[in-house]
C-alpha atoms as a PDB file:
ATOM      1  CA  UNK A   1       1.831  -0.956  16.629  1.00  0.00           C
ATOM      2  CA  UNK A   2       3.918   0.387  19.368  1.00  0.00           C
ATOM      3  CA  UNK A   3       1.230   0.705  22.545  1.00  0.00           C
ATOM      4  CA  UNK A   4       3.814   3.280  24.347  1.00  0.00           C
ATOM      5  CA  UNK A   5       3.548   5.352  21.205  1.00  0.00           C
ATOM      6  CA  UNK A   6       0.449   7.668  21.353  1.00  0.00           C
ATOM      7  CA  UNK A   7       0.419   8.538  17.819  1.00  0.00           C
ATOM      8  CA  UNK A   8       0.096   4.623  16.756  1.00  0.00           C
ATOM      9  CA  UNK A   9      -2.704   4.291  20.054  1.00  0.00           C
ATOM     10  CA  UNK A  10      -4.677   7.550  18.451  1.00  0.00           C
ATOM     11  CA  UNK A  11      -4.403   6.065  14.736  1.00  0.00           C
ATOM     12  CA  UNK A  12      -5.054   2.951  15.851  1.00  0.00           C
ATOM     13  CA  UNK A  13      -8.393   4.255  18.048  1.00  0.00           C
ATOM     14  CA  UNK A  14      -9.513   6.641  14.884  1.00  0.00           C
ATOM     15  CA  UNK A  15      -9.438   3.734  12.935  1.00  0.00           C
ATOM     16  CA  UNK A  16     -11.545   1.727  14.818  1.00  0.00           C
ATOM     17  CA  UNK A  17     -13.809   4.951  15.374  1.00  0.00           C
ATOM     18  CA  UNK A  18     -14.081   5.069  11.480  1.00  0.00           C
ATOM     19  CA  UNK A  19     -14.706   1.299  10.930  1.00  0.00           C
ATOM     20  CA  UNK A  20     -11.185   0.681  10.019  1.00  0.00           C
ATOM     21  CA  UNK A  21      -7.903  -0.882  10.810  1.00  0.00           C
ATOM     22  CA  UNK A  22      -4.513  -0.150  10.255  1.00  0.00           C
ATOM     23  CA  UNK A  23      -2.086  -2.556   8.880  1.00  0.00           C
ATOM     24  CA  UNK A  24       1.660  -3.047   7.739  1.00  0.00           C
ATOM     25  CA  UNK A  25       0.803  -3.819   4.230  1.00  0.00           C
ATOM     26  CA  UNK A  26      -1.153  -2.387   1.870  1.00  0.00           C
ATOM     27  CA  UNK A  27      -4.289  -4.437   0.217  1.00  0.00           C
ATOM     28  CA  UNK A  28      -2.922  -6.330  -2.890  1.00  0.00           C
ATOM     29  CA  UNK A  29      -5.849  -4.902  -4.535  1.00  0.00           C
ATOM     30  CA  UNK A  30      -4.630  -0.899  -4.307  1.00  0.00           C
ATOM     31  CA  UNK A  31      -2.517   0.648  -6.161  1.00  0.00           C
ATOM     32  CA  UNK A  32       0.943   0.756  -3.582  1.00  0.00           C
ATOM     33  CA  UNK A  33      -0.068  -3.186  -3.514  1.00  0.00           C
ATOM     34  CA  UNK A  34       0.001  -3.734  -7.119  1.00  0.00           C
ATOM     35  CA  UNK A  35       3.268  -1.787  -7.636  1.00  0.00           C
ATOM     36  CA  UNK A  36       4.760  -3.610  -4.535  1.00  0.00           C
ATOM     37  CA  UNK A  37       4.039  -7.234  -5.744  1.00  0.00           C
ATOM     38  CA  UNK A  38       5.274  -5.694  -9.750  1.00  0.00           C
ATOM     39  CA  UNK A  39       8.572  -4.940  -8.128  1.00  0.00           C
ATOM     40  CA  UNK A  40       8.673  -7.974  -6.182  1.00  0.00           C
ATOM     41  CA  UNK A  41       8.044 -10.406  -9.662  1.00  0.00           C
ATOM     42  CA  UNK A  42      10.140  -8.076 -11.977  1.00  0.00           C
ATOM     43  CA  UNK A  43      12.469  -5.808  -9.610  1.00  0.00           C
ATOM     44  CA  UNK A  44      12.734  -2.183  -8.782  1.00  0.00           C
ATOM     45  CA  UNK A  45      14.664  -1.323 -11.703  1.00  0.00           C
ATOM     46  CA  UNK A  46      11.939  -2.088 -14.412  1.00  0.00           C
ATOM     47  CA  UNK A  47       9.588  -0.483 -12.365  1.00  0.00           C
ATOM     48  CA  UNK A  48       8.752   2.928 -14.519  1.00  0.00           C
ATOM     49  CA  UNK A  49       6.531   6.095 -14.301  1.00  0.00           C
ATOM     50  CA  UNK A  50       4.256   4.152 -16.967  1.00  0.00           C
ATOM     51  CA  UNK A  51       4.072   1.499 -14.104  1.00  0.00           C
ATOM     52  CA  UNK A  52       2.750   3.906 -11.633  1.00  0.00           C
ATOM     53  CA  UNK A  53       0.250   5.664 -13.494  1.00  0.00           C
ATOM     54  CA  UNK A  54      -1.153   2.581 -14.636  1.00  0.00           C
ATOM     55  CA  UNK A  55      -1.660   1.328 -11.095  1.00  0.00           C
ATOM     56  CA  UNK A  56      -3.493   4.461 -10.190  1.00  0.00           C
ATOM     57  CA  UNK A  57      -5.690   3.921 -13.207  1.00  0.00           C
ATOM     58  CA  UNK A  58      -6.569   0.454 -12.383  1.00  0.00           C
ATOM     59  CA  UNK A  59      -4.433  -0.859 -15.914  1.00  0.00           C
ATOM     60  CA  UNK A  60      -2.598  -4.183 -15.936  1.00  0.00           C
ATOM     61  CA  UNK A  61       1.347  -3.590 -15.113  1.00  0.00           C
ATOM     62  CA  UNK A  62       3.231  -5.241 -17.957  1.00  0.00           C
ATOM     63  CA  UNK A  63       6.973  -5.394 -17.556  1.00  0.00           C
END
C-alpha cells in the first residue's frame, strides 16, 4: 500500500471500517486463488474456460 496514495489510504481505512483487510494475493481458497495456483502447477496455456467456470462453482480443476 502506497501511504501517499489516497485511494490505497481510503481502501485501506474502508476495509478496516468493514472488518476487513486488503491484501496482494487472493485467499487460496477463492476462486482467482484456485485458478492462480492451476496456472502456476500446469501453466497458462492449459488453463481453459472449463477451468474458470469450475473455479466459480467450487469443482476440482483437472488439467
Amino acid at each position: 500500500m502506497d501511504r501517499d496514495d489516497p485511494q490505497d489510504v481510503g481502501a485501506a481505512f474502508g476495509a478496516m471500517i468493514l472488518g476487513g483487510t486488503i491484501g496482494e494475493e487472493p485467499p487460496p481458497d477463492s476462486p482467482l486463488g484456485r485458478v492462480r495456483a492451476f496456472t502456476a502447477e500446469y501453466g497458462e496455456d492449459a488453463l481453459g474456460p472449463e477451468h474458470i467456470g469450475a473455479a466459480r462453482e467450487g469443482r476440482p480443476l483437472v488439467p
